[in-house]
Every structure is written in structure tokens, then in C-alpha cells.
N, C-alpha and C. Protein backbone atom coordinates (compact mmCIF):
# COMPACT_ATOMS: atom_id res chain seq x y z
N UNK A 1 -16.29 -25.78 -13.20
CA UNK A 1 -16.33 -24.74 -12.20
C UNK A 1 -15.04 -24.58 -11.40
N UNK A 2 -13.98 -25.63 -11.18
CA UNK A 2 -13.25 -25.34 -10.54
C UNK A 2 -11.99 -24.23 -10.90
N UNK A 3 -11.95 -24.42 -12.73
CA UNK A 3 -11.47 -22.53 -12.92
C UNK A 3 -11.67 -21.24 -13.03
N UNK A 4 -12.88 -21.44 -12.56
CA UNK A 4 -13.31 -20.00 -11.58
C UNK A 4 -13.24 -19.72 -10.32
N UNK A 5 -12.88 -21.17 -10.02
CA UNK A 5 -12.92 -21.17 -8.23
C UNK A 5 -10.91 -20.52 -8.14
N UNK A 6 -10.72 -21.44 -8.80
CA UNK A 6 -9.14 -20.54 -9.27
C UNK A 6 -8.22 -19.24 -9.49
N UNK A 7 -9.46 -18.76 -10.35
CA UNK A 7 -9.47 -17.79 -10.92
C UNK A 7 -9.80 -16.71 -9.62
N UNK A 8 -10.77 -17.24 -9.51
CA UNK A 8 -11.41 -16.20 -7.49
C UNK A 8 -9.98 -16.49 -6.67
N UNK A 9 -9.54 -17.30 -6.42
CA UNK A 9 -8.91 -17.21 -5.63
C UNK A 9 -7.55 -16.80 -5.90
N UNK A 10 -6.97 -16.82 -7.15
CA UNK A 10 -5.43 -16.13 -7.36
C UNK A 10 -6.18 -14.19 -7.24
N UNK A 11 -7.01 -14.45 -8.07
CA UNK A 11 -7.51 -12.63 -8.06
C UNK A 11 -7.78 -12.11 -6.48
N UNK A 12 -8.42 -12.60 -5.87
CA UNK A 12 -8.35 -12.55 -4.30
C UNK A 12 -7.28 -12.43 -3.55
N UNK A 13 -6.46 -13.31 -4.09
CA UNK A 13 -4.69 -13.50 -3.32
C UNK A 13 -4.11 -12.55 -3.95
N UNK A 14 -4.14 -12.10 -4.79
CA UNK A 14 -3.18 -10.67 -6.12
C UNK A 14 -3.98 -9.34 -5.17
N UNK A 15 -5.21 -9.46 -4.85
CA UNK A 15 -6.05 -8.07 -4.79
C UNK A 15 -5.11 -7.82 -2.80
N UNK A 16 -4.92 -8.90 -2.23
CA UNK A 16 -4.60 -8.84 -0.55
C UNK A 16 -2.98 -8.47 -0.59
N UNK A 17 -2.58 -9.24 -1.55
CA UNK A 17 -1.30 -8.96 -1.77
C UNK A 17 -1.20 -7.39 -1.77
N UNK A 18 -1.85 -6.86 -2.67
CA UNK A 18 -1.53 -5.52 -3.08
C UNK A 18 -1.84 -4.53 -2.02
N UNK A 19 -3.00 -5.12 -1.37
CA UNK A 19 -3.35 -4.14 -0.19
C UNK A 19 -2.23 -4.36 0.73
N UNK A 20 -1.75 -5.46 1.03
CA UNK A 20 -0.58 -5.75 2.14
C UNK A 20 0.84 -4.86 1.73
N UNK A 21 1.03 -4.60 0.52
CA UNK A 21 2.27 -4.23 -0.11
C UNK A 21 2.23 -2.67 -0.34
N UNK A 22 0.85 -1.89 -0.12
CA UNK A 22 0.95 -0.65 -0.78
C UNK A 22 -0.24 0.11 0.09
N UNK A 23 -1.53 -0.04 0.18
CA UNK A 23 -2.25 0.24 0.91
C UNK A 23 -1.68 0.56 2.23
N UNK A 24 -1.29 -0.58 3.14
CA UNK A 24 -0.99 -0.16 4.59
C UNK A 24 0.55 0.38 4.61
N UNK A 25 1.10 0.60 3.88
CA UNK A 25 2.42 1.53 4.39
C UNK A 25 1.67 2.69 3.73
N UNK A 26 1.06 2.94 2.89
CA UNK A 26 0.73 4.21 2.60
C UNK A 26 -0.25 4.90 3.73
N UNK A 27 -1.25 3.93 4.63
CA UNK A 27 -1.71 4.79 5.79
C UNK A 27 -0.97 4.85 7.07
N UNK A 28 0.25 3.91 7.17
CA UNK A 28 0.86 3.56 8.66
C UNK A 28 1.64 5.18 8.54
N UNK A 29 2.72 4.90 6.92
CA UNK A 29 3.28 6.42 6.83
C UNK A 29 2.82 7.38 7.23
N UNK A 30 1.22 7.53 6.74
CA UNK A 30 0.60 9.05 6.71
C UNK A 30 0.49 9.25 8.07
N UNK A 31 -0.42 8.12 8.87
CA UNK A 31 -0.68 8.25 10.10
C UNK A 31 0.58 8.50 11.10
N UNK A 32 1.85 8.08 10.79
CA UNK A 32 2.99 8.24 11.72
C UNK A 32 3.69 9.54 11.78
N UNK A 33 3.34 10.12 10.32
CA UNK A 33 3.65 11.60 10.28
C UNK A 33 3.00 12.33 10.68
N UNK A 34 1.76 12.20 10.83
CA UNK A 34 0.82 13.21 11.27
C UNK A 34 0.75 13.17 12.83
N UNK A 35 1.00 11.94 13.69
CA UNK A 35 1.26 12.09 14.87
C UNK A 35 2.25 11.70 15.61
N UNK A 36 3.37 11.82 14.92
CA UNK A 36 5.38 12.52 15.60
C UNK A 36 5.39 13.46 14.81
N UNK A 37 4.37 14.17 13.84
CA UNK A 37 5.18 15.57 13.42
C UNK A 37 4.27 16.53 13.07
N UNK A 38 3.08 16.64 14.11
CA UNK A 38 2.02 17.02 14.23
C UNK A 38 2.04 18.68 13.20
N UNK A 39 3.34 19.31 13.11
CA UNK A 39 3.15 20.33 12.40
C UNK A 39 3.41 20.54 11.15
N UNK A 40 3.46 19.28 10.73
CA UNK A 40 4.50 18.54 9.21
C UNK A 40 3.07 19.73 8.29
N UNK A 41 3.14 19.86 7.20
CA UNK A 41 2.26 20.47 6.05
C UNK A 41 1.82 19.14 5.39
N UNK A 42 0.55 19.34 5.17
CA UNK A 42 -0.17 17.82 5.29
C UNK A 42 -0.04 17.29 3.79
N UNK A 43 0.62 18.44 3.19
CA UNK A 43 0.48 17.82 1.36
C UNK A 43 2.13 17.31 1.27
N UNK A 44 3.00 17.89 2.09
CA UNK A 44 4.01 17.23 2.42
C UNK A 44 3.99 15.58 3.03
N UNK A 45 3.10 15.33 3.94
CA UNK A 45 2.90 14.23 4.43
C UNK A 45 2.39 13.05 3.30
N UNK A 46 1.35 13.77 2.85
CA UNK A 46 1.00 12.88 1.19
C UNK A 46 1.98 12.40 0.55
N UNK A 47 2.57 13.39 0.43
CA UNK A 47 3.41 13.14 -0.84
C UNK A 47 4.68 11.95 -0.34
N UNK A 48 5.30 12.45 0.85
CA UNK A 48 6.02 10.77 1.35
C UNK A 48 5.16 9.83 1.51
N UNK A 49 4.28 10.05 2.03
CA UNK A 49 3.25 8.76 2.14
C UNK A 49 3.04 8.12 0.91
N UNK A 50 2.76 8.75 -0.05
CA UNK A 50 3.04 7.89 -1.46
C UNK A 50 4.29 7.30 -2.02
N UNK A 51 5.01 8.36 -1.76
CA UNK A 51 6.41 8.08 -1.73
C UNK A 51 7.09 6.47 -1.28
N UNK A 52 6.74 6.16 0.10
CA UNK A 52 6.51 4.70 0.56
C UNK A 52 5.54 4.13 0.03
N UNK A 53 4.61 4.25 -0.12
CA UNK A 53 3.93 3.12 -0.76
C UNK A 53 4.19 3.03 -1.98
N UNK A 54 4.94 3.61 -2.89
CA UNK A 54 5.32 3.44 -4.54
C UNK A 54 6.22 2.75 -4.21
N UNK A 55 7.46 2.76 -2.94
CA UNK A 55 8.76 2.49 -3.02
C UNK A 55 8.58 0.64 -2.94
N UNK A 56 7.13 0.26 -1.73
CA UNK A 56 6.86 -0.84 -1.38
C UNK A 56 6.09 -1.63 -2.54
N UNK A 57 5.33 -0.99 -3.07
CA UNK A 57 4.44 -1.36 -4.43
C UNK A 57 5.89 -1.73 -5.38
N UNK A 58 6.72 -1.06 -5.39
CA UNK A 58 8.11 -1.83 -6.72
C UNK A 58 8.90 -2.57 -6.19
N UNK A 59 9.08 -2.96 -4.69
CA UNK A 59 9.69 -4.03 -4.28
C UNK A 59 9.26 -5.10 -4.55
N UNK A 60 7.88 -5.29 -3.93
CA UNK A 60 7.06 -6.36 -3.97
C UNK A 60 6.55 -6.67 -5.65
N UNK A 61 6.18 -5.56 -6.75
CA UNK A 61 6.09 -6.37 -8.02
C UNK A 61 6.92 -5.97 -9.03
N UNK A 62 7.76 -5.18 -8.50
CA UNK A 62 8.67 -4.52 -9.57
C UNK A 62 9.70 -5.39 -10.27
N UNK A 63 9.63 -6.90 -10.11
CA UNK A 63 10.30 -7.38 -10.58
C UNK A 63 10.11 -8.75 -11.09
């Protein structure tokens, strides 16, 4: 049992990682544009908002 307990826990640590690396710059972005640039066009805002989180997602495993 203990290489599943392993297994849980690198997949757990890979799954937080990813949220830490791509998830939250992709909502801090969205959210920071939408309120300093309250008149931004919101598919514009998406689209950098992904923009950072792709850029942070290939830092962190792009290599």
C-alpha cells in the first residue's frame, strides 16, 4: 500500500502545483483587468488572461 500512498501524493503535489502555476495567475490577471480597466472588452481580458497563465504554465513545466 505504500505505492499508492505515493502515487496519491506526487499526483496531489503535480495537481497543486499546476493550480499554483496556471490557475491563479489566470484569475488574479482576469480579476486585475477587470477592476483597473473597468472598460477593457472582456474577450480582450480573456485572452491576456490566458495569455499569463500559458506564459506561467511554460515557465514552471516547460522545461
Amino acid at each position: 500500500m505504500p505505492e499508492i500512498e505515493l502515487l496519491t501524493d506526487k499526483l496531489v503535489g503535480e495537481l497543486l502545483t499546476f493550480v499554483l502555476w496556471t490557475l491563479v495567475p489566470l484569475f488574479v490577471t482576469m480579476f486585475a483587468l477587470v477592476i483597473f480597466y473597468p472598460r477593457i472588452n472582456k474577450r480582450l481580458a480573456t485572452l491576456v488572461s490566458f495569455l499569463v497563465a500559458f506564459v506561467f504554465f511554460f515557465i514552471r513545466f516547460g522545461s
